[in-house]
N, C-alpha and C. Protein backbone atom coordinates (compact mmCIF):
# COMPACT_ATOMS: atom_id res chain seq x y z
N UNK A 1 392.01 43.61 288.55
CA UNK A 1 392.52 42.84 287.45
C UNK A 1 394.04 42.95 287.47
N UNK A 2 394.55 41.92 287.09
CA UNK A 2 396.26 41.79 287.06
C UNK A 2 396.82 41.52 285.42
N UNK A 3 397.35 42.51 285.41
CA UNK A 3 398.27 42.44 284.07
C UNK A 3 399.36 43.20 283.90
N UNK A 4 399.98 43.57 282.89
CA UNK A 4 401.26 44.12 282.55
C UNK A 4 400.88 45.26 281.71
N UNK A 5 401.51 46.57 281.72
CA UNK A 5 401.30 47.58 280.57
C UNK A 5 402.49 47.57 280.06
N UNK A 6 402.92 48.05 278.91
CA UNK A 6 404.12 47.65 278.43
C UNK A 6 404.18 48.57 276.83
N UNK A 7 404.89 49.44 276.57
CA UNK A 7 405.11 50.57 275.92
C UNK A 7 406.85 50.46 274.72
N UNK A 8 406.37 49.84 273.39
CA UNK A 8 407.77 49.21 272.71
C UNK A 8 408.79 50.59 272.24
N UNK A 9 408.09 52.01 272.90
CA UNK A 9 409.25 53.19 272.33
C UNK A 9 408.52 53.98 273.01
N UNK A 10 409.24 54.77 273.86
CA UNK A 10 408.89 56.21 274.57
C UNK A 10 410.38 57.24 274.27
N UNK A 11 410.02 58.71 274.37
CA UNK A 11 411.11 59.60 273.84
C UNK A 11 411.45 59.54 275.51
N UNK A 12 413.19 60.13 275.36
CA UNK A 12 413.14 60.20 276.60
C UNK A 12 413.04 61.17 277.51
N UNK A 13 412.39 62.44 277.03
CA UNK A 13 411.55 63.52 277.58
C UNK A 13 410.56 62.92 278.43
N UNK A 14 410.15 62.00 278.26
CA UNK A 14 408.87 61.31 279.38
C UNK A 14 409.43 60.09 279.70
N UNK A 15 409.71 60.71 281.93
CA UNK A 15 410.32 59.86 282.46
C UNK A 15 408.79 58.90 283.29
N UNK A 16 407.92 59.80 283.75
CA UNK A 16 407.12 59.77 284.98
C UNK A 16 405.83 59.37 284.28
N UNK A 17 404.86 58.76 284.42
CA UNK A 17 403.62 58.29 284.20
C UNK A 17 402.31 57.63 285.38
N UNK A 18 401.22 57.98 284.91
CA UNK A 18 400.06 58.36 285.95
C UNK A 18 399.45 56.93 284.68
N UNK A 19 398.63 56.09 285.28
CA UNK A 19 397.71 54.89 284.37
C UNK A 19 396.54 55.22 284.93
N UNK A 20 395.59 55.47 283.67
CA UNK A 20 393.98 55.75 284.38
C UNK A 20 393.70 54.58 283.28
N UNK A 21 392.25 54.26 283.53
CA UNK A 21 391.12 53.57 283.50
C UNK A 21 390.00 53.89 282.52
N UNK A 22 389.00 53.45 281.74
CA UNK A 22 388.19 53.97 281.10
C UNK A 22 386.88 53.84 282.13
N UNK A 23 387.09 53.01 283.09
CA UNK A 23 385.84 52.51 283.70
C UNK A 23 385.60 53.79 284.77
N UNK A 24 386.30 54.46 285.00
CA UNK A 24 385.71 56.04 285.68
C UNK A 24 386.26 57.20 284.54
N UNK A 25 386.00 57.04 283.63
CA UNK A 25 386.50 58.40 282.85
C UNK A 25 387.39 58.59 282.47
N UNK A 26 388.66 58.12 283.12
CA UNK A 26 390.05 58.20 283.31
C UNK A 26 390.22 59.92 284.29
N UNK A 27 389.64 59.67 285.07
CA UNK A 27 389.54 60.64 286.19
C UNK A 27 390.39 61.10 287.12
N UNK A 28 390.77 59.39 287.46
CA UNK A 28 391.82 59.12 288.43
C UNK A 28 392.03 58.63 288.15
N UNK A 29 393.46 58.13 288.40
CA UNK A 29 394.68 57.48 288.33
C UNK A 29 394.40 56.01 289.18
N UNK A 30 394.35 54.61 288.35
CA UNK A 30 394.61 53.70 289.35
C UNK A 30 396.19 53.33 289.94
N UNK A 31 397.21 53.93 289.15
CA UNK A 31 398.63 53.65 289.54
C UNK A 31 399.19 55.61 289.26
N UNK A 32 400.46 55.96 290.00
CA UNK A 32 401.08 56.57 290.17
C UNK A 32 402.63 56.52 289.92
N UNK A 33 403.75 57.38 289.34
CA UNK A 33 404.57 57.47 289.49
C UNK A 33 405.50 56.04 288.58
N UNK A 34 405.05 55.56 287.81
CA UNK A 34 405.25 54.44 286.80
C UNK A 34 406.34 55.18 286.14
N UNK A 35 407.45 54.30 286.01
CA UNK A 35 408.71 55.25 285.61
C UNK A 35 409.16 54.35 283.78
N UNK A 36 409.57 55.46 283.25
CA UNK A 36 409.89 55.30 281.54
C UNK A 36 410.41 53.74 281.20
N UNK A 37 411.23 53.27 282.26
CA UNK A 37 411.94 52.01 282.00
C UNK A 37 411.15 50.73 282.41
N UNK A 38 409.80 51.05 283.27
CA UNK A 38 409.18 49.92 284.15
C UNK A 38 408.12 49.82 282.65
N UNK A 39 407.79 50.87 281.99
CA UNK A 39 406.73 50.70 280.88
C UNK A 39 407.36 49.68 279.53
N UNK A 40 408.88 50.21 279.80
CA UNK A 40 409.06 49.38 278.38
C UNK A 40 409.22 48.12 278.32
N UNK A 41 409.78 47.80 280.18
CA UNK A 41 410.10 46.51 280.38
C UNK A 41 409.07 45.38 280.39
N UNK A 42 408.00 46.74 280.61
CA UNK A 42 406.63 45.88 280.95
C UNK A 42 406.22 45.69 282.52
N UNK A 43 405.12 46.99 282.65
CA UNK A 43 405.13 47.47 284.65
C UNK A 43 403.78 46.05 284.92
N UNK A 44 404.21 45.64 285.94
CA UNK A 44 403.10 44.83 286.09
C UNK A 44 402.07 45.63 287.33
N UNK A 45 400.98 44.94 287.26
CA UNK A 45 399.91 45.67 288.10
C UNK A 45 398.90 44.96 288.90
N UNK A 46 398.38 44.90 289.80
CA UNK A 46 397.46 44.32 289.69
C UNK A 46 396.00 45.19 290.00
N UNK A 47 396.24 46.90 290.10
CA UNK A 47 395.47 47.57 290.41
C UNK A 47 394.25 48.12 288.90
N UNK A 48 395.08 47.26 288.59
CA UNK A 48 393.59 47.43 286.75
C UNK A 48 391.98 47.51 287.30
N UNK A 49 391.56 48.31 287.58
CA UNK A 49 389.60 48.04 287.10
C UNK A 49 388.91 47.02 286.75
N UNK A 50 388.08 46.11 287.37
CA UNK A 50 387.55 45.49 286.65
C UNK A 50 387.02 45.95 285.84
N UNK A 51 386.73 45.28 284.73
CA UNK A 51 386.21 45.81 283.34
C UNK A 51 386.67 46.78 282.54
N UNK A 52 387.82 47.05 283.07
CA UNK A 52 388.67 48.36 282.08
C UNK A 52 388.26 48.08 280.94
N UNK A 53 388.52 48.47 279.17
CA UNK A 53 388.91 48.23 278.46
C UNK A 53 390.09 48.99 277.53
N UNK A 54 390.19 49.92 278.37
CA UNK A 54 391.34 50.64 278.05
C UNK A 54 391.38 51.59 279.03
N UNK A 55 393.17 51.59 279.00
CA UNK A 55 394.08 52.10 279.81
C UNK A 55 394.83 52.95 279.15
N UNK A 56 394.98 54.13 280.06
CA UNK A 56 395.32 55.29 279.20
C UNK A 56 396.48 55.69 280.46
N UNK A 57 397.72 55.70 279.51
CA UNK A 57 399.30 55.93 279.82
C UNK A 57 399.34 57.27 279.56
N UNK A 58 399.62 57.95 281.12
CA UNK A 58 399.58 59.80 280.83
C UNK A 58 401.05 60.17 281.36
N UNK A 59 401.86 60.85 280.69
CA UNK A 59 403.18 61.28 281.19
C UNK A 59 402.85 62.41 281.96
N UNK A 60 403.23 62.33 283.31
CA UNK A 60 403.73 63.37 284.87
C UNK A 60 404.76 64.97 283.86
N UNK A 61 405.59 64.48 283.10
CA UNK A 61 406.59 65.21 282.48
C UNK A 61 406.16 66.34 281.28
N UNK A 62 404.87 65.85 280.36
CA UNK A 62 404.80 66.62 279.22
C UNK A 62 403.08 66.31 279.78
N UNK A 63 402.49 67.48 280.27
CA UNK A 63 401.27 67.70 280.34
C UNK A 63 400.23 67.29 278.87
N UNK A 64 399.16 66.75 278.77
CA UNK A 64 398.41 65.96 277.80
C UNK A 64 399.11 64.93 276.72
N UNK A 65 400.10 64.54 277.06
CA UNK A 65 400.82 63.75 276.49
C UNK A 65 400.35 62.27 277.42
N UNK A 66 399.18 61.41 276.20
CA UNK A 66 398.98 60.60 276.48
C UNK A 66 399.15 59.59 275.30
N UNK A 67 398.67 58.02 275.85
CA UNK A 67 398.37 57.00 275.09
C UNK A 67 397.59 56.21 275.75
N UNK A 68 396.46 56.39 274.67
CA UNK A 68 395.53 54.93 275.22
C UNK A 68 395.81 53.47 274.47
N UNK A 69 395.67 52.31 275.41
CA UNK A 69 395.98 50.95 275.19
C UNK A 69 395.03 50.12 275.60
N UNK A 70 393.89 49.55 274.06
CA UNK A 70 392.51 48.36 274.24
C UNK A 70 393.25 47.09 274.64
N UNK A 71 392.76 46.79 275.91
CA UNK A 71 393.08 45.83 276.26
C UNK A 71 391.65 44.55 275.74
């Protein structure tokens, strides 16, 4: 699936971000290394899951520091 994730305020303690999936658990990571400025600008993707319905934005920087987003 192809879309955009896109994040309107992050602190700037969290530079680095990992995007998982609900459709395996959020287990693994379908994207890697997604950087603070590509989220706000709006990172485009086309590695989404079919059938995701939410995507869960995990910062590399502050361990369990997440956000999930219903698409």
């Amino acid at each position: 699936m192809t879309g955009a994730v896109q994040i309107g305020k992050i602190g700037t303690a969290l530079q680095t971000f990992y995007l998982y999936s609900d459709v395996n658990g959020f287990t693994a990571p379908f994207e890697s290394g997604v950087t603070r400025n590509s989220l706000l600008l709006g990172h485009p993707t086309d590695k989404i899951p079919n059938t995701t319905t939410v995507i869960r934005v995990m910062s590399v920087d502050v361990p369990g520091k997440y956000l999930d987003i219903n698409i």
